[in-house]
Protein backbone atom coordinates (compact mmCIF):
# COMPACT_ATOMS: atom_id res chain seq x y z
CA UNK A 1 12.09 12.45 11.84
CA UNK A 2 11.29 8.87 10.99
CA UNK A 3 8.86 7.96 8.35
CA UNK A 4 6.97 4.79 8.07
CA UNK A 5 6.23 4.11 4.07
CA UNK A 6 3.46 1.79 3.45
CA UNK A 7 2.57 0.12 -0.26
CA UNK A 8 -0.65 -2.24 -0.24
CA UNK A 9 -1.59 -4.73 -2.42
CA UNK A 10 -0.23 -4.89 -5.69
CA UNK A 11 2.28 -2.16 -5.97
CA UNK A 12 4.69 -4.85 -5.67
CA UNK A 13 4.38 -5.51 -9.10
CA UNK A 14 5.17 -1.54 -10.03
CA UNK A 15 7.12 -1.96 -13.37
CA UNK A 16 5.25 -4.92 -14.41
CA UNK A 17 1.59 -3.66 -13.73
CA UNK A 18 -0.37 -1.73 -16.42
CA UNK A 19 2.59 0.63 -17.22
CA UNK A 20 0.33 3.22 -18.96
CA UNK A 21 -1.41 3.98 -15.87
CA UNK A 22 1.16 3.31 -12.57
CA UNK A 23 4.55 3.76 -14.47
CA UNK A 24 7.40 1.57 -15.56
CA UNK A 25 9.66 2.34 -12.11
CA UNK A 26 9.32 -0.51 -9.79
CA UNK A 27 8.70 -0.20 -5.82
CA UNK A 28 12.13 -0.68 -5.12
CA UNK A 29 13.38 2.15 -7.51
CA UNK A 30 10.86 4.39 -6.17
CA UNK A 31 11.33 4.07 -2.78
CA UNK A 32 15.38 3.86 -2.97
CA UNK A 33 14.73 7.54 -5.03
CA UNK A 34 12.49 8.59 -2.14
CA UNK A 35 15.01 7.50 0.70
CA UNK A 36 18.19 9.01 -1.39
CA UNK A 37 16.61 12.50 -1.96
CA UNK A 38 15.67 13.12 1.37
CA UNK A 39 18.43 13.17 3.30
CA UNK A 40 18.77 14.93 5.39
CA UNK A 41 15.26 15.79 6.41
CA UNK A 42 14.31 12.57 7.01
CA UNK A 43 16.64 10.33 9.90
CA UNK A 44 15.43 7.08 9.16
CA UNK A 45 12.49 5.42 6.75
CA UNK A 46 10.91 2.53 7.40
CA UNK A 47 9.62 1.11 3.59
CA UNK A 48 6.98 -2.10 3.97
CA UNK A 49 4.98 -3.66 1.17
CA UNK A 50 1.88 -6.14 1.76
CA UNK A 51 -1.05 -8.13 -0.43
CA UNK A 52 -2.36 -8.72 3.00
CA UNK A 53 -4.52 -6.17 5.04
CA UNK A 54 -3.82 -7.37 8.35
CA UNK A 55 0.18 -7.09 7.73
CA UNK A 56 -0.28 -3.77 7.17
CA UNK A 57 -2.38 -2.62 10.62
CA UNK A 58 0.44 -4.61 12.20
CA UNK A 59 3.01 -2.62 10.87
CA UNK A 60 0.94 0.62 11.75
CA UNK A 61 0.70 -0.85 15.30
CA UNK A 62 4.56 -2.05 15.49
CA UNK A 63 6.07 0.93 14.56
CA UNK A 64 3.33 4.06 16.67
CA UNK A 65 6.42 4.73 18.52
CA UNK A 66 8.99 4.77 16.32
CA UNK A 67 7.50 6.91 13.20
CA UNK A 68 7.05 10.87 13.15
CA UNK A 69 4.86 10.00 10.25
CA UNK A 70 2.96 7.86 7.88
CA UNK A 71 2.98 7.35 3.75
CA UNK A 72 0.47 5.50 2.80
CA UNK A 73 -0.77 4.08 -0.77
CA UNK A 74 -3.30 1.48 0.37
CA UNK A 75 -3.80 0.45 -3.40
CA UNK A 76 -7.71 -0.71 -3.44
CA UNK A 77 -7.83 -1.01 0.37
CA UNK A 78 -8.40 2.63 -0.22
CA UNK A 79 -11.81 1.73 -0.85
CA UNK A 80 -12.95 -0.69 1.86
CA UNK A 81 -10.56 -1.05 4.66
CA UNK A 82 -12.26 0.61 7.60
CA UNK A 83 -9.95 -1.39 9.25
CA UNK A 84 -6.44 0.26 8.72
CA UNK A 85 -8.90 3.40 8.81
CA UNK A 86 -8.94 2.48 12.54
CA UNK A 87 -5.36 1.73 12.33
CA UNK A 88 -4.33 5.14 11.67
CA UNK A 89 -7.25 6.63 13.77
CA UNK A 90 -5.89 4.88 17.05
CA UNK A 91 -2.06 5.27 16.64
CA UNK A 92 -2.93 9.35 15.74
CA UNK A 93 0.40 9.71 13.60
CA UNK A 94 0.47 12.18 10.73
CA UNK A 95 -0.59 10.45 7.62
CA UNK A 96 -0.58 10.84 4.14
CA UNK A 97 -2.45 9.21 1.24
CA UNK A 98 -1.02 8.27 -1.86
CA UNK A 99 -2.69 7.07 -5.07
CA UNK A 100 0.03 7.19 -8.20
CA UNK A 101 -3.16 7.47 -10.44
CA UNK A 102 -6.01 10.11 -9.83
CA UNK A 103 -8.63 7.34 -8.31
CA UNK A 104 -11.58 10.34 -9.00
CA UNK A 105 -11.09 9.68 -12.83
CA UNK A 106 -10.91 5.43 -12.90
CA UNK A 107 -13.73 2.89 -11.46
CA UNK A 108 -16.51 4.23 -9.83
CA UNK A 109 -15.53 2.43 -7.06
CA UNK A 110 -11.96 4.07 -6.77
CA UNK A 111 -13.74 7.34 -6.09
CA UNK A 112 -14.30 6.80 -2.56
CA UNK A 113 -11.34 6.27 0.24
CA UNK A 114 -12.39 5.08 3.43
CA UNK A 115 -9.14 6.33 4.52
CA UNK A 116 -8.89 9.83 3.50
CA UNK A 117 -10.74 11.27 6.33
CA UNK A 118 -8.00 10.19 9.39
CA UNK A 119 -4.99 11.80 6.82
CA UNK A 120 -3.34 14.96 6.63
CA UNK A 121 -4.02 14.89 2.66
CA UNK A 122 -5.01 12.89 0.13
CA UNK A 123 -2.08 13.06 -3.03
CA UNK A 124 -3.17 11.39 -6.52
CA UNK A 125 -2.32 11.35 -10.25
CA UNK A 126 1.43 12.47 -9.87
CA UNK A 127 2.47 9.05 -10.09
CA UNK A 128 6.08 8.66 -8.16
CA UNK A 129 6.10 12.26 -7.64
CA UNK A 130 3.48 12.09 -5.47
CA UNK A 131 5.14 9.85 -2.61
CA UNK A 132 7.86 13.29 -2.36
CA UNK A 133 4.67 15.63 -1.92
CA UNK A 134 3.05 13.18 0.79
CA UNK A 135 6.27 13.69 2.21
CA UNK A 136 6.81 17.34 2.01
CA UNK A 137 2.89 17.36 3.69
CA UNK A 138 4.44 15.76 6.40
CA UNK A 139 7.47 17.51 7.13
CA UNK A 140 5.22 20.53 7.16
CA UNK A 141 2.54 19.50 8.94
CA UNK A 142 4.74 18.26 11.89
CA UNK A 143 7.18 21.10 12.00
């Protein structure tokens, strides 16, 4: 099983970023935890990180044949991007939503995800934890 991991804009700055509300790990640390505790369910991941919308439908389109399934956090793409909606739509790979805050209790704006409706599940408010129950909702969702 090969999973594709994708963290939009922002999360690059994990660590850095409001600490109170997404954490003081950084990207790296979370994703080298995710990648180290799941062996050996998981053959191979494939961890990308973008500011840029477009980067990220051309990773969805680059790697349709390679991943079982998809992690995504989308970061406030979440809430406007109808375009990596269409992304995951057209390759039809498993995908899950991430959100390390709970988006229902920020900005009214958070509180809708164009995205949400072409994934397996929507995970929020679990911080890091929730990237290993996107991935758990994968692995049982494609078994």
């Amino acid at each position: 099983m090969n999973i594709l991991v994708i963290n939009g804009p922002n999360l690059n700055l994990l660590g850095e970023r409001d600490t109170s509300i997404y954490g003081k790990e950084t990207l790296d640390q979370l994703m080298n935890k995710l990648e180290s505790q799941s062996k050996p369910k998981i053959n191979k991941f494939h961890f990308f990180q973008s500011n840029h919308e477009g980067e990220i439908i051309d990773v969805i389109h680059h790697k349709r044949n390679w991943a079982s399934g998809i992690i995504i956090n989308p970061g406030a793409l979440t809430h406007y991007s109808y375009a990596i909606r269409d992304a995951i739509e057209a390759v039809r790979i498993p995908t899950a939503e991430v959100h390390l805050s709970n988006i229902n209790n920020r900005e009214s704006f958070r509180k809708t995800s164009v995205i949400s409706d072409v994934c397996i599940c929507q995970i929020q408010g679990l911080g890091g934890k929730g990237y290993f129950k996107a991935l758990e909702a994968l692995i049982n969702y494609i078994k």
